[in-house]
C-alpha atoms as a PDB file:
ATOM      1  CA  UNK A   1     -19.231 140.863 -58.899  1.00  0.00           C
ATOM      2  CA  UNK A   2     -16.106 140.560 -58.133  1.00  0.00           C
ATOM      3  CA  UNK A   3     -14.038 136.574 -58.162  1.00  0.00           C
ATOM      4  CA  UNK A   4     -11.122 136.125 -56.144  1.00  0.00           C
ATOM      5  CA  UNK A   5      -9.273 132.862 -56.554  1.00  0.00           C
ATOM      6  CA  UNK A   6      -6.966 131.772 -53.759  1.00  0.00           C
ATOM      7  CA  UNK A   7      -3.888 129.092 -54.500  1.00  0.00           C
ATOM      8  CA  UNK A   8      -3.598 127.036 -51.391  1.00  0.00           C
ATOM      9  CA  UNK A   9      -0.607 125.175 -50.426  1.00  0.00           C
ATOM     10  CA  UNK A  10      -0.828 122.317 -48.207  1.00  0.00           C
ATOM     11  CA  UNK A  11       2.460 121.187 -46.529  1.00  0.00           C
ATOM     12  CA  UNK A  12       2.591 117.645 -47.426  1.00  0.00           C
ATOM     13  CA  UNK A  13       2.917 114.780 -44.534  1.00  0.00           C
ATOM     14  CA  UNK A  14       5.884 112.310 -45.085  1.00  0.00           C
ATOM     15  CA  UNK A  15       3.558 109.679 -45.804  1.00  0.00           C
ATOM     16  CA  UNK A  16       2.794 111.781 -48.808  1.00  0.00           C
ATOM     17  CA  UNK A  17       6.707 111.382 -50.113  1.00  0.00           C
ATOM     18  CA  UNK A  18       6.968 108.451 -52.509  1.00  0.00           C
ATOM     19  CA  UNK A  19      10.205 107.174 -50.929  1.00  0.00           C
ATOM     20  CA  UNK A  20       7.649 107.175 -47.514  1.00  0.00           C
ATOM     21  CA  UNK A  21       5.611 104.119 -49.361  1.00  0.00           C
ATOM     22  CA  UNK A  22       8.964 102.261 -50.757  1.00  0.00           C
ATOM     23  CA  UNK A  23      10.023 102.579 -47.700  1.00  0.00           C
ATOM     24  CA  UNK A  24       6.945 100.754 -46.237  1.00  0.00           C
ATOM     25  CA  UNK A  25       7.154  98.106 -48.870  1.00  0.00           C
ATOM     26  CA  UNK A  26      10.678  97.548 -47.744  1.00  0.00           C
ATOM     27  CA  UNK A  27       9.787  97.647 -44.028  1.00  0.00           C
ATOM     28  CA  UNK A  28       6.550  95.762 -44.997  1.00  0.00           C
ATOM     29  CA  UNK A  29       8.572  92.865 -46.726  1.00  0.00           C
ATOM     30  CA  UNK A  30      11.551  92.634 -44.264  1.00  0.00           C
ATOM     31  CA  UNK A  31       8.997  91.922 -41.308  1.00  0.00           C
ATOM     32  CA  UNK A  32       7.213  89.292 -43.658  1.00  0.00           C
ATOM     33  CA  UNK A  33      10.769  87.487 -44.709  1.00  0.00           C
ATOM     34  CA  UNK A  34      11.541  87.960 -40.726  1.00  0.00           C
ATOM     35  CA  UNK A  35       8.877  85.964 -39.436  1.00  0.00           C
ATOM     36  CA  UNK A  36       9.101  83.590 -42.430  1.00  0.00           C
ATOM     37  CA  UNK A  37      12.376  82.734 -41.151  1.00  0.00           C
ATOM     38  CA  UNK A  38      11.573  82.019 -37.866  1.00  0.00           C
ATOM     39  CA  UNK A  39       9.090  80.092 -38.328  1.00  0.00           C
ATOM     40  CA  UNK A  40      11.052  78.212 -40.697  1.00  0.00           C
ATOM     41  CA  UNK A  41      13.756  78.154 -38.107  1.00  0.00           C
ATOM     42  CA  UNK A  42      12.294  77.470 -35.087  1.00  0.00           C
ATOM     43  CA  UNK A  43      10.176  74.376 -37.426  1.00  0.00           C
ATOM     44  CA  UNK A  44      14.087  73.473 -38.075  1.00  0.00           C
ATOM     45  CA  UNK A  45      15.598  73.665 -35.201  1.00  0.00           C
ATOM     46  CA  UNK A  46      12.162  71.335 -33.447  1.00  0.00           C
ATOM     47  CA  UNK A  47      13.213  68.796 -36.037  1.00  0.00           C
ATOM     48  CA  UNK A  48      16.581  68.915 -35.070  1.00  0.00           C
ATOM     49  CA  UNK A  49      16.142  68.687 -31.618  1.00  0.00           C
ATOM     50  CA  UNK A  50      13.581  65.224 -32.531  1.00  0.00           C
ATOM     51  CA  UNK A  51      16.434  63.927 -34.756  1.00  0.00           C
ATOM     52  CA  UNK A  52      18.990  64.765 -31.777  1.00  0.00           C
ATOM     53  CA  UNK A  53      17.092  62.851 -29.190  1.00  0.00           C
ATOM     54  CA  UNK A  54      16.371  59.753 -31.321  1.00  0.00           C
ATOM     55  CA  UNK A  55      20.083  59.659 -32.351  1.00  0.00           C
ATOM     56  CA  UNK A  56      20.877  59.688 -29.078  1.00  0.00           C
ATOM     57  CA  UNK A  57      18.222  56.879 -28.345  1.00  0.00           C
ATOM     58  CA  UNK A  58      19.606  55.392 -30.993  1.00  0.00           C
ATOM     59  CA  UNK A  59      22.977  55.459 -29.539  1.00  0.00           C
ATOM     60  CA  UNK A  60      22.024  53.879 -25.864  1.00  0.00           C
ATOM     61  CA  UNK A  61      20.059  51.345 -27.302  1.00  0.00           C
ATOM     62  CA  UNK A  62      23.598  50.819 -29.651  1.00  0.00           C
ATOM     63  CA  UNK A  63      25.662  50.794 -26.398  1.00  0.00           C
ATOM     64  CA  UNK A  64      23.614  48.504 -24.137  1.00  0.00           C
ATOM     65  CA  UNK A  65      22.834  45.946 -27.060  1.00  0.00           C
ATOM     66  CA  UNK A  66      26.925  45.862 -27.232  1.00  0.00           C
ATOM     67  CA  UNK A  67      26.972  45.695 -23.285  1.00  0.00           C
ATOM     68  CA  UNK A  68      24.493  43.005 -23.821  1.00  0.00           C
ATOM     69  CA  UNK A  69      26.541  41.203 -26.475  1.00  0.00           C
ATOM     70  CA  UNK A  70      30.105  41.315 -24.347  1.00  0.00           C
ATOM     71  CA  UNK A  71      27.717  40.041 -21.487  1.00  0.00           C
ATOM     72  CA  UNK A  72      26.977  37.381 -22.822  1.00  0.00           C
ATOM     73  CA  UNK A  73      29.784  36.279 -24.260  1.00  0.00           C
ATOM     74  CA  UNK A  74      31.528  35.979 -21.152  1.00  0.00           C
ATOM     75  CA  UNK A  75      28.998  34.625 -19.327  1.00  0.00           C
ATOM     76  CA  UNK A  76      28.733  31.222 -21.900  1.00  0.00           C
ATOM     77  CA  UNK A  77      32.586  31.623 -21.922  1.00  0.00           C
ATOM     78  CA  UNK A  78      32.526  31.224 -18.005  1.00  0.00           C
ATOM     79  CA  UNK A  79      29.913  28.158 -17.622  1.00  0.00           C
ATOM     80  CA  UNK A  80      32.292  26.625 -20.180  1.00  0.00           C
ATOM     81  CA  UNK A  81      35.568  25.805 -18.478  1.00  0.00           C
ATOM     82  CA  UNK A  82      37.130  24.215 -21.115  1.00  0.00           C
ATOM     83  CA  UNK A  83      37.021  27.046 -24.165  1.00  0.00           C
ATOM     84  CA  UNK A  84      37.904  30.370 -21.922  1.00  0.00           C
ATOM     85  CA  UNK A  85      37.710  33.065 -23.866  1.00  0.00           C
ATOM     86  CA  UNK A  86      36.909  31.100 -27.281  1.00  0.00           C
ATOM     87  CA  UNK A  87      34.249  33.598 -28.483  1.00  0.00           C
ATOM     88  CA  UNK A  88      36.284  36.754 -27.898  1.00  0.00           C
ATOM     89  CA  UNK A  89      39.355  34.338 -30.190  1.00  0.00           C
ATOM     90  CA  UNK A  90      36.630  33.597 -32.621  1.00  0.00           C
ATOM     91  CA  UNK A  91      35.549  36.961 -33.369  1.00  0.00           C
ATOM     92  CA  UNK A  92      38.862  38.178 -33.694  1.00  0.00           C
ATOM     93  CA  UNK A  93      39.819  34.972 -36.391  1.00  0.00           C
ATOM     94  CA  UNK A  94      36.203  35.982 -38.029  1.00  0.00           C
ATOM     95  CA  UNK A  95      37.178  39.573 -38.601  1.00  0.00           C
ATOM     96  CA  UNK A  96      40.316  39.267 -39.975  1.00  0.00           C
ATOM     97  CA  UNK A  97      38.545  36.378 -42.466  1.00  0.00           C
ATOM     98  CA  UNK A  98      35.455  38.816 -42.867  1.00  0.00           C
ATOM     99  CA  UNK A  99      38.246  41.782 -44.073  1.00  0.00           C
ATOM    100  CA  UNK A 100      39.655  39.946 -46.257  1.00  0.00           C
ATOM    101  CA  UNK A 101      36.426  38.872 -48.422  1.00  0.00           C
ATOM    102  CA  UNK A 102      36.475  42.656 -48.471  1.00  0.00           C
ATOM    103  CA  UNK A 103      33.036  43.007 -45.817  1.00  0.00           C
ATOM    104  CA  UNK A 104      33.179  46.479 -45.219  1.00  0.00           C
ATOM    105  CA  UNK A 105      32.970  48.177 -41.497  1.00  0.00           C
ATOM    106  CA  UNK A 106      29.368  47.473 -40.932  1.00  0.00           C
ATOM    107  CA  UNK A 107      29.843  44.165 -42.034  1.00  0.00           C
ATOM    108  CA  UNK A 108      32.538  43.378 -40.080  1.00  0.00           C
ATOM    109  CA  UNK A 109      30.868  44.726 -36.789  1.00  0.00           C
ATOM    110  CA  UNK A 110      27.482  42.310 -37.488  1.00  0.00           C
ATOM    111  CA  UNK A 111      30.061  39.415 -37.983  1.00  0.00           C
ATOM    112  CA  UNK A 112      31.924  40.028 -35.023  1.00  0.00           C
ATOM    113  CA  UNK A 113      28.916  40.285 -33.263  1.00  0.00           C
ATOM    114  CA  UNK A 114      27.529  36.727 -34.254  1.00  0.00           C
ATOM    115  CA  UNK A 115      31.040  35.104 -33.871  1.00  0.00           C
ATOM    116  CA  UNK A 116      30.825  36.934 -30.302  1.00  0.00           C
ATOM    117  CA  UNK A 117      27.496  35.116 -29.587  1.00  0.00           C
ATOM    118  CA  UNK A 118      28.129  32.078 -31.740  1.00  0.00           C
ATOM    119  CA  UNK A 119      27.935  29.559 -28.476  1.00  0.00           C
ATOM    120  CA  UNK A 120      25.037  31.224 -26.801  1.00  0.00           C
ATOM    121  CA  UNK A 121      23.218  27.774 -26.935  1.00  0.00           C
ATOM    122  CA  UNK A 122      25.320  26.180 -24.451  1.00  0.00           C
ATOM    123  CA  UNK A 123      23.912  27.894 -21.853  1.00  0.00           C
ATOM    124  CA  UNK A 124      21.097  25.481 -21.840  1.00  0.00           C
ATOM    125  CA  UNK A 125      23.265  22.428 -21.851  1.00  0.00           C
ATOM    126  CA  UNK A 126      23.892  21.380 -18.405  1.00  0.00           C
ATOM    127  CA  UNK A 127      27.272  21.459 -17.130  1.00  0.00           C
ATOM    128  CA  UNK A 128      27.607  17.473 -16.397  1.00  0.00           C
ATOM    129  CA  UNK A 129      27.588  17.498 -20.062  1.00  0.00           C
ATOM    130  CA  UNK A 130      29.251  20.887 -20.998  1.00  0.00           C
ATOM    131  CA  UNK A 131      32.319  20.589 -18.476  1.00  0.00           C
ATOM    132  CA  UNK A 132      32.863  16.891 -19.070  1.00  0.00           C
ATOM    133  CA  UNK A 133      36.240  15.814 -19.208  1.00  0.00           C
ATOM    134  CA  UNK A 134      36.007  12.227 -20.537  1.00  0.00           C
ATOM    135  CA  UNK A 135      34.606  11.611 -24.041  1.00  0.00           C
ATOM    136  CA  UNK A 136      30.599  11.849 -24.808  1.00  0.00           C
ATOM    137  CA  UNK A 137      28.220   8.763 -24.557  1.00  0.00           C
ATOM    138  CA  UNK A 138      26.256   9.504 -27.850  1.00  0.00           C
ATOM    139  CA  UNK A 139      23.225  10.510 -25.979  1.00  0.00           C
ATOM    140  CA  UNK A 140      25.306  13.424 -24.020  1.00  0.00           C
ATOM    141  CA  UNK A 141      27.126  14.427 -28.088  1.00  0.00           C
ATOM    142  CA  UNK A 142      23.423  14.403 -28.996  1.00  0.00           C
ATOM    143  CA  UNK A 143      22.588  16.829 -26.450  1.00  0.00           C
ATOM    144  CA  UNK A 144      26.091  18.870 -26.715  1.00  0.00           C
ATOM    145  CA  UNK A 145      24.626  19.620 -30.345  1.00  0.00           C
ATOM    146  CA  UNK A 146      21.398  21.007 -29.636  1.00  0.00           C
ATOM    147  CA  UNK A 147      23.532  24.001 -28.717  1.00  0.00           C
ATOM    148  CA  UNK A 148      23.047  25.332 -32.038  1.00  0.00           C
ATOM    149  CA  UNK A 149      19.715  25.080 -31.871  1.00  0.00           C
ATOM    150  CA  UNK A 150      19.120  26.591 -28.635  1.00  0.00           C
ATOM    151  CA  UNK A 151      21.556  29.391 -29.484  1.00  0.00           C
ATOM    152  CA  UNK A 152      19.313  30.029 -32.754  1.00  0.00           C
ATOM    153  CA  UNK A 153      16.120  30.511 -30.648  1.00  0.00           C
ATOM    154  CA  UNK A 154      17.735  32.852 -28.380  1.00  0.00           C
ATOM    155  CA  UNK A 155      18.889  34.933 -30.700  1.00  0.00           C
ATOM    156  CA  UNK A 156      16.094  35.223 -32.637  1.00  0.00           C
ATOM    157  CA  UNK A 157      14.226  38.124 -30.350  1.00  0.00           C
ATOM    158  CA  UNK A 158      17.491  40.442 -30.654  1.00  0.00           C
ATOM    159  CA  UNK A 159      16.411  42.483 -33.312  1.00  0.00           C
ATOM    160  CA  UNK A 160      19.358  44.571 -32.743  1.00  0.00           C
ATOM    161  CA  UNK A 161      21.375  43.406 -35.219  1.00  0.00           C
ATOM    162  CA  UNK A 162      20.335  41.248 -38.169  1.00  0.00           C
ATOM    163  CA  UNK A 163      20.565  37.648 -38.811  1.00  0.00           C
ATOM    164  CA  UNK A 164      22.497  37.204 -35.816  1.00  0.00           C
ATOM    165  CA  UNK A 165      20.880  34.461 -35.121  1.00  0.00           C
ATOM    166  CA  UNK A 166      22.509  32.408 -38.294  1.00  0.00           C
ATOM    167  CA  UNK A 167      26.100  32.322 -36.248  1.00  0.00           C
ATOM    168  CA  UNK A 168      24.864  30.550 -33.701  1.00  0.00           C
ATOM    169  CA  UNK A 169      21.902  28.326 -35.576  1.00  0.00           C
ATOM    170  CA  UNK A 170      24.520  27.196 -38.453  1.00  0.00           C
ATOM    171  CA  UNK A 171      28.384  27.758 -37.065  1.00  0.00           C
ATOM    172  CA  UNK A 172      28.410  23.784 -37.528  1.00  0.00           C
ATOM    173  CA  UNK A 173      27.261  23.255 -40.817  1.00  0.00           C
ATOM    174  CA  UNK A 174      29.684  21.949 -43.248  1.00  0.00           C
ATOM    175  CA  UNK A 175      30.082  22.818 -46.895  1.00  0.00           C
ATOM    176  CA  UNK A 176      29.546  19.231 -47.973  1.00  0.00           C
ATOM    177  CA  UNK A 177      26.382  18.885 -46.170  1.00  0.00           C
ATOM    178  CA  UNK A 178      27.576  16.678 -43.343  1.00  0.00           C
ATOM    179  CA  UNK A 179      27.096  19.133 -40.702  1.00  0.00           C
ATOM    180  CA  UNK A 180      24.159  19.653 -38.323  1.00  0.00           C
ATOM    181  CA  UNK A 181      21.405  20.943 -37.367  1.00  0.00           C
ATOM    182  CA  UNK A 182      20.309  20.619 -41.118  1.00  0.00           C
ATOM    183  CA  UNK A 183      22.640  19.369 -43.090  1.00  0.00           C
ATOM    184  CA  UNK A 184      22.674  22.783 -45.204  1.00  0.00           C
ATOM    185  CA  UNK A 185      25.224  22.482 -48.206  1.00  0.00           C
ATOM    186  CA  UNK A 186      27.553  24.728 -50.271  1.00  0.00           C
ATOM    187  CA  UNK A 187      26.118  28.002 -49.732  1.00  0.00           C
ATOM    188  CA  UNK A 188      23.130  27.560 -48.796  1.00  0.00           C
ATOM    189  CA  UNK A 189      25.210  27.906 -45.602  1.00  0.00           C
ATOM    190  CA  UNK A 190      25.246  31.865 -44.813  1.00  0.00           C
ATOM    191  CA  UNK A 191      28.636  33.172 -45.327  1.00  0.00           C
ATOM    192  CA  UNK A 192      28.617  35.054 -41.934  1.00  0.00           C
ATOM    193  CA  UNK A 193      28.408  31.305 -40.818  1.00  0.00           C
ATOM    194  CA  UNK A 194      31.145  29.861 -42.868  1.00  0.00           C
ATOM    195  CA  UNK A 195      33.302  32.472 -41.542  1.00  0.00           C
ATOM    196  CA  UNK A 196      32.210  31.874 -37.680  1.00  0.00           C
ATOM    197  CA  UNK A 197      32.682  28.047 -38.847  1.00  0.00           C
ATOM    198  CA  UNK A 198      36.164  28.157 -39.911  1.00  0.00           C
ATOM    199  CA  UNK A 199      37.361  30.468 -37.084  1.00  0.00           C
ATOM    200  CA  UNK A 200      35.479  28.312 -34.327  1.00  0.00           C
ATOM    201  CA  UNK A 201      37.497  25.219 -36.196  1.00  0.00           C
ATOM    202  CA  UNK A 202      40.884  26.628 -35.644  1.00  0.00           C
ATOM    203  CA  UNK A 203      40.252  28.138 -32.452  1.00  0.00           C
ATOM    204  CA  UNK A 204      39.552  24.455 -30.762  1.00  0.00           C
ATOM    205  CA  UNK A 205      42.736  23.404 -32.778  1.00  0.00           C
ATOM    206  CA  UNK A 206      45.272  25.688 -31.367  1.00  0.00           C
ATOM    207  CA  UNK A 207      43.535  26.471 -28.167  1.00  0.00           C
ATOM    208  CA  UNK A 208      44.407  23.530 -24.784  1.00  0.00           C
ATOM    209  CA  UNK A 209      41.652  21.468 -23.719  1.00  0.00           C
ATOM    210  CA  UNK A 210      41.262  19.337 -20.559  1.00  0.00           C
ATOM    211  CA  UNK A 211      41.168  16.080 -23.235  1.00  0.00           C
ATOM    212  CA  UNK A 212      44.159  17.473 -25.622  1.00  0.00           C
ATOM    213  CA  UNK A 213      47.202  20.064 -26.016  1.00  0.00           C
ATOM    214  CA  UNK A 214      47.024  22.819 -28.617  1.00  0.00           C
ATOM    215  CA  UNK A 215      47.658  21.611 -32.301  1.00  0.00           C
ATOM    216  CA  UNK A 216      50.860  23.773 -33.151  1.00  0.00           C
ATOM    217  CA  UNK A 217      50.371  26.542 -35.488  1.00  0.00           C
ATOM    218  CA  UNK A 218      51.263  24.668 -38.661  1.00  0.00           C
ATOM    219  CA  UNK A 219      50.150  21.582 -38.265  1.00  0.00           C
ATOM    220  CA  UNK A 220      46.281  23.149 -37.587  1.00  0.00           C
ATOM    221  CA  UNK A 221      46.726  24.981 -40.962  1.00  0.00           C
ATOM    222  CA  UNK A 222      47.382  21.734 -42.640  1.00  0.00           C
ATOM    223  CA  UNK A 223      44.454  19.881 -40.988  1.00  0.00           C
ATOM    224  CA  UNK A 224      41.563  22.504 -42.173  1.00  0.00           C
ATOM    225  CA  UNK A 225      43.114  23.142 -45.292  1.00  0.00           C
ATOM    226  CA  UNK A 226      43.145  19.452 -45.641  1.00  0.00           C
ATOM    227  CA  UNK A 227      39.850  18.922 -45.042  1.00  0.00           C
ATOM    228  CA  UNK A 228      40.901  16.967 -41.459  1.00  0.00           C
ATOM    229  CA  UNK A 229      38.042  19.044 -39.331  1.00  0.00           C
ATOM    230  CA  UNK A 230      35.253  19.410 -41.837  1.00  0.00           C
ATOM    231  CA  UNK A 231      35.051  20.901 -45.388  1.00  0.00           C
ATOM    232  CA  UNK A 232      34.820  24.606 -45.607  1.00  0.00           C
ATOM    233  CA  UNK A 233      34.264  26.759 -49.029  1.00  0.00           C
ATOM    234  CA  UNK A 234      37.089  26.742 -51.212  1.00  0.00           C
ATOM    235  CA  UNK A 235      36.528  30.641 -51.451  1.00  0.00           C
ATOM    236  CA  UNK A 236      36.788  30.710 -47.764  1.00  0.00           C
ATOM    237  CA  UNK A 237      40.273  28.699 -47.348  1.00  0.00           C
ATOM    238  CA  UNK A 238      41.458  30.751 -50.165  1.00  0.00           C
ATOM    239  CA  UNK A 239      41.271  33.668 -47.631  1.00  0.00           C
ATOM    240  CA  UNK A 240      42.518  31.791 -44.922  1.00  0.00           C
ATOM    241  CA  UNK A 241      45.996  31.147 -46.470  1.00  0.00           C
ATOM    242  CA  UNK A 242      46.044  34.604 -47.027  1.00  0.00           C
ATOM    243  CA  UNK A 243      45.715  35.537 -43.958  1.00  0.00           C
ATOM    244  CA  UNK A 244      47.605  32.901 -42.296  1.00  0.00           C
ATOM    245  CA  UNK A 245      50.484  35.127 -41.047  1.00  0.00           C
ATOM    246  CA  UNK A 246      47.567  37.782 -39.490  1.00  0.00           C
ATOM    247  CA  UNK A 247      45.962  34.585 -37.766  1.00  0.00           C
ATOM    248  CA  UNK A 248      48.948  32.871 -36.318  1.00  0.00           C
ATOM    249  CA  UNK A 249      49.984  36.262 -34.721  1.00  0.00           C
ATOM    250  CA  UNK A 250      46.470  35.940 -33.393  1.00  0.00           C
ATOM    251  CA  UNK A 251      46.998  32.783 -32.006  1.00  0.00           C
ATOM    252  CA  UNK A 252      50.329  33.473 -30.265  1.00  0.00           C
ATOM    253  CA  UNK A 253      49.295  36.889 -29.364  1.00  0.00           C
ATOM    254  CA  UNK A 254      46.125  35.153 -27.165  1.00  0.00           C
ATOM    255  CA  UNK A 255      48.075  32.305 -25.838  1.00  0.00           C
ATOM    256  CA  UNK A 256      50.004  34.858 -24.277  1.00  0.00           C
ATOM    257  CA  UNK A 257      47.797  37.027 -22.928  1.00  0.00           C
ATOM    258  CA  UNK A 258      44.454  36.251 -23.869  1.00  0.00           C
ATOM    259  CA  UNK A 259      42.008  37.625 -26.276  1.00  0.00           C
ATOM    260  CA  UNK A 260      40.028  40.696 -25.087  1.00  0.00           C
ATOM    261  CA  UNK A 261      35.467  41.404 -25.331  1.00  0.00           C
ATOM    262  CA  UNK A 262      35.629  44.670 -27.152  1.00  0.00           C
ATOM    263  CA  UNK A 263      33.388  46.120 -30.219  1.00  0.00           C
END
């Protein structure tokens, strides 16, 4: 008996070759970091788009909260004949006050903002009263004051910006405690009112009135910082003589041509 034996040779396939299966690996881990990476992007670029549209939301609610603001500051401007344009002056004297106490941008913008709305009460005081040329009976001054407190319930539903309410609530209070509506003292006052205070002072001072004729520059200086109109924080008339060049520019700059309703 006679054994044959017989070699065969079998042409291998190329997924026999061992660079076929690194090369699958390869392909096999490019796909899976592939689709990793859009799903990571496209998750990424969702949350973008989200963050987009809420900045953007953001931003109109921003924008008509300012219309809103300017609004209204005209509008109690308007009804009040005798202080045209006082609460565009006042925010102007409150920034440059606010800048110098070293409130930073933000800051600044919430200030101006209150000092904008500051007189918001008087649009519920009736314009017999408001518009009256001849000097108060103390039942109309009684009235005249609950400005503040009107202008404090107003403002306490715009949640736009914080505290604003505190401008308008407290823009009479007086360091020493004789101001109204409650007598607050020192500073349990809240500065952003001080400020409003202080600017809202030397506005009336400088500014013409249907019952007097502007205080000149100098001579209002020396009445607030001599305690003639009230008693404001020592910290707070410190800044105002620094200032006192910026604010009589101010002053001469809006007697001119008036102040403008810009944020």
């Amino acid at each position: 008996q006679v054994e044959s034996t017989y070699q065969i040779i079998k042409k291998a396939e190329i997924y026999d070759n061992w660079w076929f299966m690194l090369y699958m690996v390869a392909v096999f881990a490019i796909a899976v970091t592939y689709l990793t990476w859009l799903v990571f992007h496209t998750q990424v670029q969702r949350t973008l788009n989200i963050q987009k549209r809420e900045l953007e939301l953001v931003k109109k609610q921003l924008e008509m909260g300012n219309e809103t603001v300017l609004t209204i500051a005209r509008t109690v401007d308007a009804k009040d004949v005798n202080t045209s344009q006082h609460s565009a002056r006042v925010a102007e004297y409150s920034v440059l006050i606010g800048k110098e106490l070293g409130f930073d941008e933000q800051k600044c913008s919430e200030l101006k903002r209150a000092a904008l709305l500051h007189d918001i009460g008087k649009i519920g005081i009736p314009d017999r009263i408001l518009n009256k040329p001849e000097r108060l009976t103390d039942e109309e001054y009684k009235e005249m004051k609950s400005h503040v407190v009107k202008g404090g319930e107003i403002l306490k539903s715009f949640t736009l910006i914080d505290n604003i309410e505190e401008g308008a609530l407290y823009h009479h209070e007086r360091y020493d405690g004789r101001g109204y509506p409650d007598g607050l003292k020192g500073e349990e006052i809240p500065i952003a009112a001080q400020i409003v205070s202080l600017a809202d002072v030397y506005d009336a001072l400088v500014s013409e009135r249907v019952y007097k004729k502007p205080f000149p520059l100098d001579k209002a200086f020396e009445m607030i910082l001599a305690g003639e109109c009230g008693a404001f924080s020592p910290k707070l008339l410190d800044c105002f003589k620094k200032v006192r060049g910026e604010f009589e520019a101010l002053a001469q700059q809006n007697s001119q041509g008036g102040a403008a309703y810009h944020l």
